[in-house]
N, C-alpha and C. Protein backbone atom coordinates (compact mmCIF):
# COMPACT_ATOMS: atom_id res chain seq x y z
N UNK A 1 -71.43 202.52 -144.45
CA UNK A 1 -70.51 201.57 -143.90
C UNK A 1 -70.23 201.90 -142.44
N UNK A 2 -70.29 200.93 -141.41
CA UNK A 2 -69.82 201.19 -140.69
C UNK A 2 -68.87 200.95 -139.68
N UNK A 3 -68.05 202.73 -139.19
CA UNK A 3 -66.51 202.27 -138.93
C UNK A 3 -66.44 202.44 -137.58
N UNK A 4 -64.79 201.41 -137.56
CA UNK A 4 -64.63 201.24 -135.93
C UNK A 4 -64.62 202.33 -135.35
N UNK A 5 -65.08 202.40 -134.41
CA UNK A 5 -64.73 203.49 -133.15
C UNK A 5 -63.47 203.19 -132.46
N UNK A 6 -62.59 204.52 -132.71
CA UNK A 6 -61.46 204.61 -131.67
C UNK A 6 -61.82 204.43 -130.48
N UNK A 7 -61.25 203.50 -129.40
CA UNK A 7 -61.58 203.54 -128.26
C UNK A 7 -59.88 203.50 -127.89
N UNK A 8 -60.09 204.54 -126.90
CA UNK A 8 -58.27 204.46 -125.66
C UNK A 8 -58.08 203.34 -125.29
N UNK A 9 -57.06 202.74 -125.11
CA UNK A 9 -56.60 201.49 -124.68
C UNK A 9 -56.73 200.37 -125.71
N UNK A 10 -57.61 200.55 -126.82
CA UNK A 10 -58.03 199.37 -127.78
C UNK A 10 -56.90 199.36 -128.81
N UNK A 11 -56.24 198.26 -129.31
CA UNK A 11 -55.32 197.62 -130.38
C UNK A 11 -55.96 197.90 -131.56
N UNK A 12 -55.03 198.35 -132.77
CA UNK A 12 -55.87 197.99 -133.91
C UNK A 12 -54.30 198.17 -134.97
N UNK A 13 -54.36 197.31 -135.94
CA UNK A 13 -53.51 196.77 -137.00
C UNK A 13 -54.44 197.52 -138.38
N UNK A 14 -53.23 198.31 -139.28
CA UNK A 14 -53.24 198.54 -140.31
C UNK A 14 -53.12 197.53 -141.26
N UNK A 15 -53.65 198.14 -142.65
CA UNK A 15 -53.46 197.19 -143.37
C UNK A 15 -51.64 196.77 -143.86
N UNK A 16 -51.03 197.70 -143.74
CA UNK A 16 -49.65 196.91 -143.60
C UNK A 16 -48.60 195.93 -142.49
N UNK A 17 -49.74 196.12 -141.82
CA UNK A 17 -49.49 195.12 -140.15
C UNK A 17 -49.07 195.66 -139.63
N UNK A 18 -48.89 196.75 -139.63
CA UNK A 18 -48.75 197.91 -138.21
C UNK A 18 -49.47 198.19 -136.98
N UNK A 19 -48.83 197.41 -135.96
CA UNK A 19 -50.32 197.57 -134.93
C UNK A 19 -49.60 199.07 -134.02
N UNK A 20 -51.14 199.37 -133.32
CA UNK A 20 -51.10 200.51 -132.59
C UNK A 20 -52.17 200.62 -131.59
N UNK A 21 -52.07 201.13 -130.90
CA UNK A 21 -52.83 201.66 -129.29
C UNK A 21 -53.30 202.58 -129.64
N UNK A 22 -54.63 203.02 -129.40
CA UNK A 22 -55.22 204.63 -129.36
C UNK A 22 -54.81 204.86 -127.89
N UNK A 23 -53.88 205.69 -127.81
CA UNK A 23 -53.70 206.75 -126.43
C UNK A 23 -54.42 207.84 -126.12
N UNK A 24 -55.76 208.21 -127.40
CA UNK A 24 -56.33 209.57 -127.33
C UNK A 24 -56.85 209.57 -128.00
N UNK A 25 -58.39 210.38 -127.42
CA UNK A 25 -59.10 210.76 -128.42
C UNK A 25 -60.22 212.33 -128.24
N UNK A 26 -59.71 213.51 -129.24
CA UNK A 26 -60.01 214.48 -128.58
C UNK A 26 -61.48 214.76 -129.64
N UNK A 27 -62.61 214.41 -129.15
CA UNK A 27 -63.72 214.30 -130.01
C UNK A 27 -63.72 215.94 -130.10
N UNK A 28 -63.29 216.89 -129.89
CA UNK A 28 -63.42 218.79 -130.17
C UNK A 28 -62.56 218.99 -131.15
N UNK A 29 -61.59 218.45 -131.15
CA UNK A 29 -60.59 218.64 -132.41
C UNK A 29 -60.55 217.79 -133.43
N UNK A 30 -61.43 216.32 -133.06
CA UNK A 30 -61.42 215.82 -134.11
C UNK A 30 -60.29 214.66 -134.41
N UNK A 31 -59.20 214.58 -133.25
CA UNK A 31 -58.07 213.90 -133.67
C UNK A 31 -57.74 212.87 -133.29
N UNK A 32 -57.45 211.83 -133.06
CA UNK A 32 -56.95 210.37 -132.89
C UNK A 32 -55.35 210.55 -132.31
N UNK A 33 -54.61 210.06 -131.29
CA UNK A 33 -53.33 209.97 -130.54
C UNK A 33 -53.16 208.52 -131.02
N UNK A 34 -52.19 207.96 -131.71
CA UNK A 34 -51.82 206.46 -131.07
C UNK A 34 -50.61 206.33 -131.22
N UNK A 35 -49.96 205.42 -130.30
CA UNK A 35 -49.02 204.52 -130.34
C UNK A 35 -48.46 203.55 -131.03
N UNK A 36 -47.60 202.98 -131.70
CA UNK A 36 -47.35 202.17 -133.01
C UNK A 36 -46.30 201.64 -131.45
N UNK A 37 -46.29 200.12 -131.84
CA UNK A 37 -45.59 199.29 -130.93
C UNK A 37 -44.39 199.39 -130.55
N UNK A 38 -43.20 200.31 -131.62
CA UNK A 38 -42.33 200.48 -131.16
C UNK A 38 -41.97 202.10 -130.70
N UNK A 39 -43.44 202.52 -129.71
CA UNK A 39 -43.61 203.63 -129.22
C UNK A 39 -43.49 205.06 -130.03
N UNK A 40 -43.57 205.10 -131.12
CA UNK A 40 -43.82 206.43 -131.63
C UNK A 40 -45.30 206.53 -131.55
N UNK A 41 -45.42 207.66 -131.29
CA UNK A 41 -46.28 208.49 -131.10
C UNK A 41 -47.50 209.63 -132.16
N UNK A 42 -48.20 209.36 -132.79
CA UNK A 42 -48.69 210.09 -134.34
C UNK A 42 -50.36 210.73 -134.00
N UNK A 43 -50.55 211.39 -134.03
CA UNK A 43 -51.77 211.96 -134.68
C UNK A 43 -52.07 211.93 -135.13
N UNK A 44 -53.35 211.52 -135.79
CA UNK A 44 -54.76 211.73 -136.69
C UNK A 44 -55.55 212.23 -136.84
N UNK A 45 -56.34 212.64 -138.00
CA UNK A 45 -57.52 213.36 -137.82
C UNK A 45 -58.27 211.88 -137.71
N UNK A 46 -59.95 212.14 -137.61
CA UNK A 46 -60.85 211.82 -137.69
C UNK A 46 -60.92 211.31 -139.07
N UNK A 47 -61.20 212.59 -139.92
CA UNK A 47 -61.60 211.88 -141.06
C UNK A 47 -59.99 210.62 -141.50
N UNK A 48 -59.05 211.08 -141.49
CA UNK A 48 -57.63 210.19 -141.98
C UNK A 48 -58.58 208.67 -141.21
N UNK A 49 -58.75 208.25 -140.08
CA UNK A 49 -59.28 207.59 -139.44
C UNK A 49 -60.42 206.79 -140.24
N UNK A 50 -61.30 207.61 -140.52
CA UNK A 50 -62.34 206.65 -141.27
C UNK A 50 -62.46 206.33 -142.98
N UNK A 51 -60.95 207.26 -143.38
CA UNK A 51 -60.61 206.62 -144.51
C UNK A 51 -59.86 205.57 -144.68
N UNK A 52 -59.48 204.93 -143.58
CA UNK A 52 -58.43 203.70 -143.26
C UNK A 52 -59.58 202.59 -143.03
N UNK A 53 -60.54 203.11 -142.58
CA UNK A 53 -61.95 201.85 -142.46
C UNK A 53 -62.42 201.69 -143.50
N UNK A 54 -62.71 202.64 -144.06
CA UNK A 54 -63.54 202.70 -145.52
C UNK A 54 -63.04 201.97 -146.52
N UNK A 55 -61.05 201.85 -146.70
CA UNK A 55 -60.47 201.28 -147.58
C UNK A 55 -60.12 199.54 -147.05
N UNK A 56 -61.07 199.62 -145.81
CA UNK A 56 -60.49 198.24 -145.38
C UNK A 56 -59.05 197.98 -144.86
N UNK A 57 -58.10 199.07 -144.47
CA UNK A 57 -57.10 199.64 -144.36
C UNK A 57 -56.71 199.08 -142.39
N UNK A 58 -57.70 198.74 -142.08
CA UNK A 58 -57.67 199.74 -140.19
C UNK A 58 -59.03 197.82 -139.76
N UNK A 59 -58.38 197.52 -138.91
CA UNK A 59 -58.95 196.29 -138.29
C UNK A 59 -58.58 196.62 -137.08
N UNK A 60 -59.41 195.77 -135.98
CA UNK A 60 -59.06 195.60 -134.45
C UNK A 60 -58.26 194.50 -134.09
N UNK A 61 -57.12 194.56 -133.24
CA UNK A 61 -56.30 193.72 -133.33
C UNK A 61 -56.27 193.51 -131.74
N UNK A 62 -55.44 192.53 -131.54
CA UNK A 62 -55.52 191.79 -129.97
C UNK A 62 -54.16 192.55 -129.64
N UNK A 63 -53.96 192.70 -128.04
CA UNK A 63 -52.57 193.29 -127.71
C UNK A 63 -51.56 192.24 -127.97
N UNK A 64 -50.57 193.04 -128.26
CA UNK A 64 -48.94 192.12 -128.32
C UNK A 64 -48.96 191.54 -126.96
N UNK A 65 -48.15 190.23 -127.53
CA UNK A 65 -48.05 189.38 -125.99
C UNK A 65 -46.61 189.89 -125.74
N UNK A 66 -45.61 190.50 -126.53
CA UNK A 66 -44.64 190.96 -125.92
C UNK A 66 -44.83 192.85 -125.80
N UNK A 67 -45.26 192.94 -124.73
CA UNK A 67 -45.61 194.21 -124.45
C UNK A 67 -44.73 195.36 -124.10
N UNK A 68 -43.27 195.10 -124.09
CA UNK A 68 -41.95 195.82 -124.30
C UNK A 68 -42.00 196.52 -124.99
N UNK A 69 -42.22 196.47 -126.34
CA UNK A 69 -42.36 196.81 -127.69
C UNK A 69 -42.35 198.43 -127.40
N UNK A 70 -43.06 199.20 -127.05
CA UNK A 70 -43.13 200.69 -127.03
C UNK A 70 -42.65 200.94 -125.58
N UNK A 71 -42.10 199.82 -124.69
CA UNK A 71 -41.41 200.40 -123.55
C UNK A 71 -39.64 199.80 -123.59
N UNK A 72 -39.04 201.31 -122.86
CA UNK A 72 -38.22 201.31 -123.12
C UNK A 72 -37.32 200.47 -122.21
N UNK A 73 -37.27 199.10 -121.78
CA UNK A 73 -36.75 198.02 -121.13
C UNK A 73 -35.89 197.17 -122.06
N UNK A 74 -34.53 197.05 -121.53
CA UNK A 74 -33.89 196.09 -121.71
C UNK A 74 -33.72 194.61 -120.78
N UNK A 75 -33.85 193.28 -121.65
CA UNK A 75 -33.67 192.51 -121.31
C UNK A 75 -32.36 192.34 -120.54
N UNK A 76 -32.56 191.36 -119.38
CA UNK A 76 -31.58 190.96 -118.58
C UNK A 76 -30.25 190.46 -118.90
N UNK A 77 -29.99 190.55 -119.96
CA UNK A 77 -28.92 188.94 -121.00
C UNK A 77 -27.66 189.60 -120.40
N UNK A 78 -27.01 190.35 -119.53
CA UNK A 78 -25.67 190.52 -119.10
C UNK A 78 -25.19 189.00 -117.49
N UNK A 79 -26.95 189.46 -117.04
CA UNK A 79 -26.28 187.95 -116.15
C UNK A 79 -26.61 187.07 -116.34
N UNK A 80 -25.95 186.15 -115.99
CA UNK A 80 -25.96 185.02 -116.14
C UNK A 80 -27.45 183.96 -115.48
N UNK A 81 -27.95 183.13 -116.36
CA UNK A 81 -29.24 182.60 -115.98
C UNK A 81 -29.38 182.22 -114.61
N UNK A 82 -28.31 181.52 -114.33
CA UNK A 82 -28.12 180.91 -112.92
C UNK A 82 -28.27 181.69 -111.94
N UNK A 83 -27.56 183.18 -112.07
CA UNK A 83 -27.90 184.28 -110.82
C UNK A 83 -28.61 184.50 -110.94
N UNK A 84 -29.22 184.97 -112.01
CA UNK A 84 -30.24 185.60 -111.90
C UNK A 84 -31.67 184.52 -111.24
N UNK A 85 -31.11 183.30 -111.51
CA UNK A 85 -32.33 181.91 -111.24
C UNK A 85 -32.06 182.35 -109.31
N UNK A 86 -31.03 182.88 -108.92
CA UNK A 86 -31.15 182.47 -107.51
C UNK A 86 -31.11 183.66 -107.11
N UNK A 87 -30.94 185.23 -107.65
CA UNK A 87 -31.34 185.80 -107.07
C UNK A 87 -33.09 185.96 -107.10
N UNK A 88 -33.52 185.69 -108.11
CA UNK A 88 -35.09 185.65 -108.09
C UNK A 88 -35.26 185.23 -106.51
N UNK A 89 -35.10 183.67 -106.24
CA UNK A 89 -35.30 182.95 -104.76
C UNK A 89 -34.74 183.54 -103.97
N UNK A 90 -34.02 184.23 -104.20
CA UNK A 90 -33.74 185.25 -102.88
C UNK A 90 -34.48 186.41 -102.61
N UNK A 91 -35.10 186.70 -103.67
CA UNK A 91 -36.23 188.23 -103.52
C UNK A 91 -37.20 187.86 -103.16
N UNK A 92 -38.02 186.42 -104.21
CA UNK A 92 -39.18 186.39 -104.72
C UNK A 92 -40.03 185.51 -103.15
N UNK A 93 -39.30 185.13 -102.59
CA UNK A 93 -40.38 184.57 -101.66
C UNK A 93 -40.15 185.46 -100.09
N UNK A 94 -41.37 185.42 -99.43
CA UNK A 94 -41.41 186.46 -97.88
C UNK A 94 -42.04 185.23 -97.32
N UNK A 95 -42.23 183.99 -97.64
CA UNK A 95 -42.47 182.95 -96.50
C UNK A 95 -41.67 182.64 -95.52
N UNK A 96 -42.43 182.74 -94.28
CA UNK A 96 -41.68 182.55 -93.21
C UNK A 96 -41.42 183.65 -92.22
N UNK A 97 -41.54 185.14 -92.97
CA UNK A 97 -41.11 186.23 -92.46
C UNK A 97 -42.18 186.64 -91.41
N UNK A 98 -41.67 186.76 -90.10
CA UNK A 98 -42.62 187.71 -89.41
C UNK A 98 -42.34 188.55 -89.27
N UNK A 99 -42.89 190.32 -89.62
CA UNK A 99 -42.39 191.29 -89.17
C UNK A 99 -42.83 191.81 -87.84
N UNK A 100 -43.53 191.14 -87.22
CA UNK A 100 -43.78 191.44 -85.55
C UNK A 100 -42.83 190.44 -84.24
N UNK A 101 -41.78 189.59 -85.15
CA UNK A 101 -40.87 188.91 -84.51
C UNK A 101 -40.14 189.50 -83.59
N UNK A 102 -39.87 189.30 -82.41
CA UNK A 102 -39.24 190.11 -81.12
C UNK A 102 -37.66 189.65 -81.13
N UNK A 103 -36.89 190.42 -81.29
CA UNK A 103 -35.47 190.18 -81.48
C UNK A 103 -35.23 189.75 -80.05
């Protein structure tokens, strides 16, 4: 049978819908690093690894479109939409700006 290869950076969902990131992979020791979305952190062996393929257990999965999930960011919800709508337009645009303008 043949099983997925851990690759770093690649998504992959358990069979209980647990998705996770490989952060690591130390082919000398044999062990698997990943990430579970709400950032814990676990080790694997190798073989644990290709007994999760073998049982049909371990699929490749697409990244979360909400990518927060294992980072530690809180949403904005203290201000209010409106400031925050106009401070955006106050940061977000540099049109117009010359910085070689002669005072």
């Amino acid at each position: 049978m043949a099983f997925l290869q851990p690759t770093v950076g690649e998504w992959y969902r358990l069979s209980g819908g647990e998705l996770f990131e490989v952060v690591a992979v130390d082919d000398d020791d044999g062990t698997i690093e990943v990430q579970y979305f709400d950032g814990t952190v676990e080790e694997m062996d190798l073989e644990d690894w290709e007994a999760q393929c073998e049982e049909a257990g371990l699929e490749a999965a697409e990244p979360p479109e909400d990518w927060s999930g294992s980072v530690d960011v809180e949403p904005d919800q203290d201000t209010p939409r409106a400031e925050r709508d106009e401070r955006d337009a106050r940061t977000g645009s540099l049109d117009g700006l010359d910085i070689f303008e002669a005072r």
